[in-house]
Protein backbone atom coordinates (compact mmCIF):
# COMPACT_ATOMS: atom_id res chain seq x y z
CA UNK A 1 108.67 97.80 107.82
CA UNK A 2 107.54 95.27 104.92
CA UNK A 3 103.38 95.20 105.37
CA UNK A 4 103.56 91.45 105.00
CA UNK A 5 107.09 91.07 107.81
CA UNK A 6 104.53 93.52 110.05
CA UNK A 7 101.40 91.29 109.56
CA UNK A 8 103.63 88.14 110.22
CA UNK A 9 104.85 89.77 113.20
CA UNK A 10 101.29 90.59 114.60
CA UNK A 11 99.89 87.03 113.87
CA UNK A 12 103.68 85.11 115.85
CA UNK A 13 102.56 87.02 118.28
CA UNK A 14 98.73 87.35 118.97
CA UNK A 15 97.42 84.86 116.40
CA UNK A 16 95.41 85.26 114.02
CA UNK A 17 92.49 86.92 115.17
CA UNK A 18 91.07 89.68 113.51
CA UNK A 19 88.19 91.95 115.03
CA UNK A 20 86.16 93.13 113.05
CA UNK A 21 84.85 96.92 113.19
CA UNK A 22 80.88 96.81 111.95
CA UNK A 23 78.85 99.28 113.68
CA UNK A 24 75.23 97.75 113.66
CA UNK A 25 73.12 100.49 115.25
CA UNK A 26 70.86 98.36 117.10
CA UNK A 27 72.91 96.17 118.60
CA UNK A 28 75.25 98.35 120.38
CA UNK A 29 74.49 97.96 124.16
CA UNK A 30 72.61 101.33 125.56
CA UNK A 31 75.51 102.17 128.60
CA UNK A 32 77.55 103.39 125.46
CA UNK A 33 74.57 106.25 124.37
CA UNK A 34 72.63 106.41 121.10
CA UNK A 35 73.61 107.36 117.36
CA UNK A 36 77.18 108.41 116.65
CA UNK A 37 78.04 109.16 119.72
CA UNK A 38 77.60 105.73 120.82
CA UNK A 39 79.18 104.02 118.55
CA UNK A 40 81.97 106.11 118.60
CA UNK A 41 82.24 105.25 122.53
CA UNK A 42 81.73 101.17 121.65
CA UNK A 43 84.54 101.03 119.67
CA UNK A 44 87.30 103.19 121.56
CA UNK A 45 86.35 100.70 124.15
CA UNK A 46 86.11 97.79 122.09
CA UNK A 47 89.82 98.88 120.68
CA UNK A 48 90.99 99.29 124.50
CA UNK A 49 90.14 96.36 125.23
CA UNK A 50 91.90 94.52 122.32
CA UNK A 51 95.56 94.93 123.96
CA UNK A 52 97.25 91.91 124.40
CA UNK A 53 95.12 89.95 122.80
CA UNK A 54 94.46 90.60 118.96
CA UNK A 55 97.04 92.90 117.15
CA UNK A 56 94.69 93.02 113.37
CA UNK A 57 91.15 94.93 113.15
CA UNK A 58 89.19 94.82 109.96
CA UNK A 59 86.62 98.05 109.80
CA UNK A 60 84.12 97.85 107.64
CA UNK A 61 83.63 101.66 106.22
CA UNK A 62 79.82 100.77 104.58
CA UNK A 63 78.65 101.06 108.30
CA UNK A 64 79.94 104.27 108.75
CA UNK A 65 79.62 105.51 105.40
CA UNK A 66 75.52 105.44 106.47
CA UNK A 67 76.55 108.15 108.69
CA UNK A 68 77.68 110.47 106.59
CA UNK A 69 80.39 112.69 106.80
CA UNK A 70 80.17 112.74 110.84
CA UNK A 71 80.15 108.66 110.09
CA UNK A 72 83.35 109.14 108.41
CA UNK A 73 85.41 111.55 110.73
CA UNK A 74 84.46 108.69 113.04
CA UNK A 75 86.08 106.01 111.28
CA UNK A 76 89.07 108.41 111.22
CA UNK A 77 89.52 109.42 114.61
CA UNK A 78 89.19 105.15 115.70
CA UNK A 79 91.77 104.18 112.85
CA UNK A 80 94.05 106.53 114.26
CA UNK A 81 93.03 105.50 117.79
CA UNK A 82 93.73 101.73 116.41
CA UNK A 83 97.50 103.00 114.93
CA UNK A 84 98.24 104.73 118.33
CA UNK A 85 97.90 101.46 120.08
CA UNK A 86 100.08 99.30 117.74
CA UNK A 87 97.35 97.59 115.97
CA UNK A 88 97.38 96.76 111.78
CA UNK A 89 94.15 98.25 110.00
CA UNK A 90 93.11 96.23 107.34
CA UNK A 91 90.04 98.99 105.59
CA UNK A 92 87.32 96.71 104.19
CA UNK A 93 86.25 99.10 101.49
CA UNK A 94 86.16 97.03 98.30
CA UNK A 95 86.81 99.51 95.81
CA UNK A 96 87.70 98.58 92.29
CA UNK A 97 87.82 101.34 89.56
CA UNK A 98 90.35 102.32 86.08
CA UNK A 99 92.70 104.42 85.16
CA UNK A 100 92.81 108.10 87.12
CA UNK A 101 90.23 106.87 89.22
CA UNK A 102 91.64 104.44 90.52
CA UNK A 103 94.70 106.37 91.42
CA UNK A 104 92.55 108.35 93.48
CA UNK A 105 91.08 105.46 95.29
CA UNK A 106 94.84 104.22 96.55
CA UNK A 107 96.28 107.50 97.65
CA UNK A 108 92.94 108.34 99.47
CA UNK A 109 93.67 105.01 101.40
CA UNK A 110 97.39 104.53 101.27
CA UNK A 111 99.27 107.36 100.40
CA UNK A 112 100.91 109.94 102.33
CA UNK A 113 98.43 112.59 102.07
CA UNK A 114 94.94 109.51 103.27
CA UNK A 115 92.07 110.83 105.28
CA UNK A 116 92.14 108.31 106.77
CA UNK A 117 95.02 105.82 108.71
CA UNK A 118 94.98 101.90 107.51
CA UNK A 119 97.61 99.64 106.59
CA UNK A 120 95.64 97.85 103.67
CA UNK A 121 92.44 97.94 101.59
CA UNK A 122 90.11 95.43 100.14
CA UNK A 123 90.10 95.72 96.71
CA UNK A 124 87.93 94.31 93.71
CA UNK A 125 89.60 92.70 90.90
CA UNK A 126 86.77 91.81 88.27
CA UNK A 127 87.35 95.04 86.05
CA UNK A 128 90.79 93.67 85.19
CA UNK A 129 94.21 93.51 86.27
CA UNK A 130 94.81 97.31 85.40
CA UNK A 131 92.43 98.33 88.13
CA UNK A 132 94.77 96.82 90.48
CA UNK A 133 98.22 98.34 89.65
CA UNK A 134 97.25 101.90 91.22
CA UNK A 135 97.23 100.21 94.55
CA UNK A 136 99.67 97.91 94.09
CA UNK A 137 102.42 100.27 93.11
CA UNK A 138 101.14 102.93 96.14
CA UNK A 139 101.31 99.94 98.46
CA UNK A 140 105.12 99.21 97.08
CA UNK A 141 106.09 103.07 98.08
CA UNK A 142 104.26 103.18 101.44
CA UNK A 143 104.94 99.73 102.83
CA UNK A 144 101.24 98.62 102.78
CA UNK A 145 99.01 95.75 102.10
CA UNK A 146 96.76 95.27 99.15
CA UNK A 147 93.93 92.27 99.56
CA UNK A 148 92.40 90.82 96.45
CA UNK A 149 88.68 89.53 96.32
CA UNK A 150 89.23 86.10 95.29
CA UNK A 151 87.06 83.53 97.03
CA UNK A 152 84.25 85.41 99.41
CA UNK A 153 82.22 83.60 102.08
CA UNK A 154 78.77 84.42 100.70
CA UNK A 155 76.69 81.83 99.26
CA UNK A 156 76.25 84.07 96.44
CA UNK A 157 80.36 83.80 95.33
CA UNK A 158 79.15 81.01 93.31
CA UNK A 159 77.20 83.21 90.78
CA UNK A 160 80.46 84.46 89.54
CA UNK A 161 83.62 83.20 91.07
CA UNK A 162 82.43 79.49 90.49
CA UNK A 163 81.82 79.72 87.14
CA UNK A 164 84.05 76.87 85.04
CA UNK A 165 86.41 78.77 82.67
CA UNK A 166 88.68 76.88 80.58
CA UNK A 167 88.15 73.84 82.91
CA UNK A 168 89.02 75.78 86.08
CA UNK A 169 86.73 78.57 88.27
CA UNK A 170 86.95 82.18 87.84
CA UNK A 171 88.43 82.03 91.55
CA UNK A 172 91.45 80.09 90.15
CA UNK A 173 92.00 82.36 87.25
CA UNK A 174 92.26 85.40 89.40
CA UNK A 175 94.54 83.62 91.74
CA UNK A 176 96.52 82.44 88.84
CA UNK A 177 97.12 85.88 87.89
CA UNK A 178 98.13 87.04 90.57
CA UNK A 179 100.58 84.64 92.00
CA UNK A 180 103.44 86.23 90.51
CA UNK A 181 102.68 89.69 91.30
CA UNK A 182 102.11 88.13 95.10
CA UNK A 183 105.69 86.59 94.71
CA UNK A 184 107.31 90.07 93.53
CA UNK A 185 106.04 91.18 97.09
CA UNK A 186 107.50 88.92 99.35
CA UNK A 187 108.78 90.53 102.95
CA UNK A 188 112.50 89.85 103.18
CA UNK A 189 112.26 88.28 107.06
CA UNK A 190 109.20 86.66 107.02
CA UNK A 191 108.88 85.40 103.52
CA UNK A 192 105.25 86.71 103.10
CA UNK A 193 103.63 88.98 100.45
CA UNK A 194 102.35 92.86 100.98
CA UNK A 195 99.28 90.98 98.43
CA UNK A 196 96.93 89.16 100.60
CA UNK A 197 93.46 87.60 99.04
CA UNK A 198 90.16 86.95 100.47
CA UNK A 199 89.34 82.93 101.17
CA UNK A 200 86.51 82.77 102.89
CA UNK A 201 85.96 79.95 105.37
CA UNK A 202 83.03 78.62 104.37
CA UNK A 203 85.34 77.37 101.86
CA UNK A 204 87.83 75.67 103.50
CA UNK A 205 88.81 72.65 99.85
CA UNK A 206 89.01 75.71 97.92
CA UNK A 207 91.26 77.41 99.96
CA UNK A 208 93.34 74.41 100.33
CA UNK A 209 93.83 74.65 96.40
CA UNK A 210 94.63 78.22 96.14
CA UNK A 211 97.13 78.17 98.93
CA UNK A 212 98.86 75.91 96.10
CA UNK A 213 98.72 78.51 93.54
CA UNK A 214 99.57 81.29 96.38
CA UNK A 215 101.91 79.87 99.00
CA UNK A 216 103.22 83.71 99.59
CA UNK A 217 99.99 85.81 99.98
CA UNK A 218 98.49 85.79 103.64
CA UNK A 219 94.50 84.87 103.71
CA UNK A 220 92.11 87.26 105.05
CA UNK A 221 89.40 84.91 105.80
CA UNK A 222 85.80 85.96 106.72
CA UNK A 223 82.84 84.06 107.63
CA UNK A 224 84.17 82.74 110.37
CA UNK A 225 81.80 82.24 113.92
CA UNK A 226 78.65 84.30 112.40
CA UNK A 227 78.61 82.68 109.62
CA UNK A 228 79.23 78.99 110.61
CA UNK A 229 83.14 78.03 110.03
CA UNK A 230 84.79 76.48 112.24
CA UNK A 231 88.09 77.56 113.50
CA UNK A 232 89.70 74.46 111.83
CA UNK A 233 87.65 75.61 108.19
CA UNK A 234 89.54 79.31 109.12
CA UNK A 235 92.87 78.45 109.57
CA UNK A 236 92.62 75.31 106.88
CA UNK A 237 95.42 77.45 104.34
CA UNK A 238 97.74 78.38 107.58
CA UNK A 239 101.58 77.59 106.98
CA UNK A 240 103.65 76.82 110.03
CA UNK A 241 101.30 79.22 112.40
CA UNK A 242 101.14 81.82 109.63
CA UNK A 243 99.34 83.08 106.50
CA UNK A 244 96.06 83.66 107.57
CA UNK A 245 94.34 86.48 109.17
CA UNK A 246 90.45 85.14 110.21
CA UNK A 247 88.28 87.73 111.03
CA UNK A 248 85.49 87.75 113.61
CA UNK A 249 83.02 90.44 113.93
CA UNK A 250 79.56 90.01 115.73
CA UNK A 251 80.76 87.40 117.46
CA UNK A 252 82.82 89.05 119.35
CA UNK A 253 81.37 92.45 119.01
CA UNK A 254 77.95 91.78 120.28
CA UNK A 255 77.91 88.11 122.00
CA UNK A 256 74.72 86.69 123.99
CA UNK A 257 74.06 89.43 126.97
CA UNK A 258 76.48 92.42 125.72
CA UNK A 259 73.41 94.36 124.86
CA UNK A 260 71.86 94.16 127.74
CA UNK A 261 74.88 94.92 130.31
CA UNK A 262 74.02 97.29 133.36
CA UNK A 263 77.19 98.86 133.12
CA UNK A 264 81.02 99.01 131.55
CA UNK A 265 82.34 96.37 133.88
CA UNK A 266 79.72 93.60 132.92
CA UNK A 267 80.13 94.58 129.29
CA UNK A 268 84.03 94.49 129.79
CA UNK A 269 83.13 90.61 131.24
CA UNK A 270 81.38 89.42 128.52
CA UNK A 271 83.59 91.27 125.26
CA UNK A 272 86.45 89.63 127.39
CA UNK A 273 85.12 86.25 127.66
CA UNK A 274 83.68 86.07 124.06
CA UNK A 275 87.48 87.50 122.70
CA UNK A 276 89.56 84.92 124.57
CA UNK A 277 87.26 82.42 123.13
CA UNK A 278 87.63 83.34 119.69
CA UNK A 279 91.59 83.89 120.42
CA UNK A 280 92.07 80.46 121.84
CA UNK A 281 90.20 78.73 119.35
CA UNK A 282 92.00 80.11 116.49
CA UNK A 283 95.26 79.28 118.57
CA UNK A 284 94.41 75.90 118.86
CA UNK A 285 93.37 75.34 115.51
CA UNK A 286 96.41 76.72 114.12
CA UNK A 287 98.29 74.54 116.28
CA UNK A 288 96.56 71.79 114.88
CA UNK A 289 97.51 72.55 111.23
């Protein structure tokens, strides 16, 4: 099925939500063990837990990547845990390369022969459009998502992508430019590209603009909960309950008194409680739009 029919599909029917996969080593709680083997235990249970509730996890492979190769086969063996139980994969990786090497970068995420299972990458666009293609046309033959750096939630985006070119930010330029390859991509039941972009929703005006110059790309939006948005800021570019995919991490992942449960039924209590939260929030906000 068409990535962006499949991510439509999740969001009608779970919402928005997107968990976040960021293994910080001290903050996992001690009933799941130390080192690898720990974290490896969080997250089965943090994905066993996510049934019925959030159909869209976002790992983010730096964390793992600190772990080496053990770090990696890791990351592999949850993804694939993730894809057994239904849910999309979006691979925060950020890669952004030329040429040959960049060809490498999309079949080692989205061809047939990855190491590892995901449905989409991150991707950065700022060596040029070129750099893009490679995933874009591997994303075309395998039915996956690509998702375009545009505006992040850092305070430091506006180094770059606020810069005024031609009487417009960077941001806009790089939406600009991809807006028609965004439209090209458009799922034939839900309307809604295989191209997402990152809006973060710290900035909730600018994404209001860009869902102007973008009305077919979903939004994956960080910096939601953690960093301070609101779920009205996160959901500010929805479209009749879709478009957007917010994702929450820590707060979910390691709320107030996970790290100090006694045992796997407390800590099922409190990831529970701190999920529905986020869920229903979202829900309502989106409702709201």
């Amino acid at each position: 099925m068409h990535f962006g029919d499949r991510l439509a599909g999740a969001i009608q029917k779970y919402g928005p939500l997107c968990v976040g996969l960021d293994p910080h080593p001290n903050s996992i709680p001690a009933i799941f063990g130390q080192g690898l083997v720990g974290v490896e235990a969080f997250f089965s249970a943090v994905l066993q837990r996510l049934g019925g509730h959030c159909g869209i996890i976002k790992p983010q492979i730096a964390f793992f990547e600190r772990y080496g190769p053990e770090g990696l086969a890791v990351l592999a063996r949850l993804c694939a845990q993730a894809r057994d139980a239904g849910l999309i994969v979006l691979m925060d990786a950020k890669r952004g390369d030329i040429g040959s090497t960049a060809s490498a970068y999309a079949s080692a995420y989205l061809g047939p022969d990855a190491w590892v299972h995901c449905d989409a990458i991150t991707v950065n666009p700022y060596m040029g459009m070129d750099t893009l293609e490679p995933f874009l046309g591997m994303a075309d033959e395998r039915d996956k998502g690509v998702i375009v750096l545009v505006r992040t939630s850092n305070p430091g985006a506006a180094d770059f992508e606020e810069l005024i070119v031609e009487d417009k930010p960077l941001y806009q330029h790089i939406a600009d430019a991809l807006a028609p390859f965004a439209r090209e991509r458009r799922g034939l039941s839900s309307g809604w590209s295989s191209l997402m972009v990152v809006v973060g929703a710290t900035a909730p005006v600018e994404a209001r603009h860009l869902r102007l110059a973008l009305p077919h790309s979903p939004f994956l939006v960080p910096g939601y909960g953690a960093q301070g948005a609101s779920a009205a800021d996160a959901v500010t570019a929805a479209m009749d309950g879709q478009g957007v995919v917010v994702n929450s991490s820590r707060g979910i992942l390691f709320a107030p008194g996970a790290f100090e449960a006694d045992n796997a039924a407390e800590w099922e209590c409190i990831f529970d409680a701190a999920l529905t939260k986020a869920r229903d929030d979202l829900n309502v906000a989106m409702k709201m739009r």
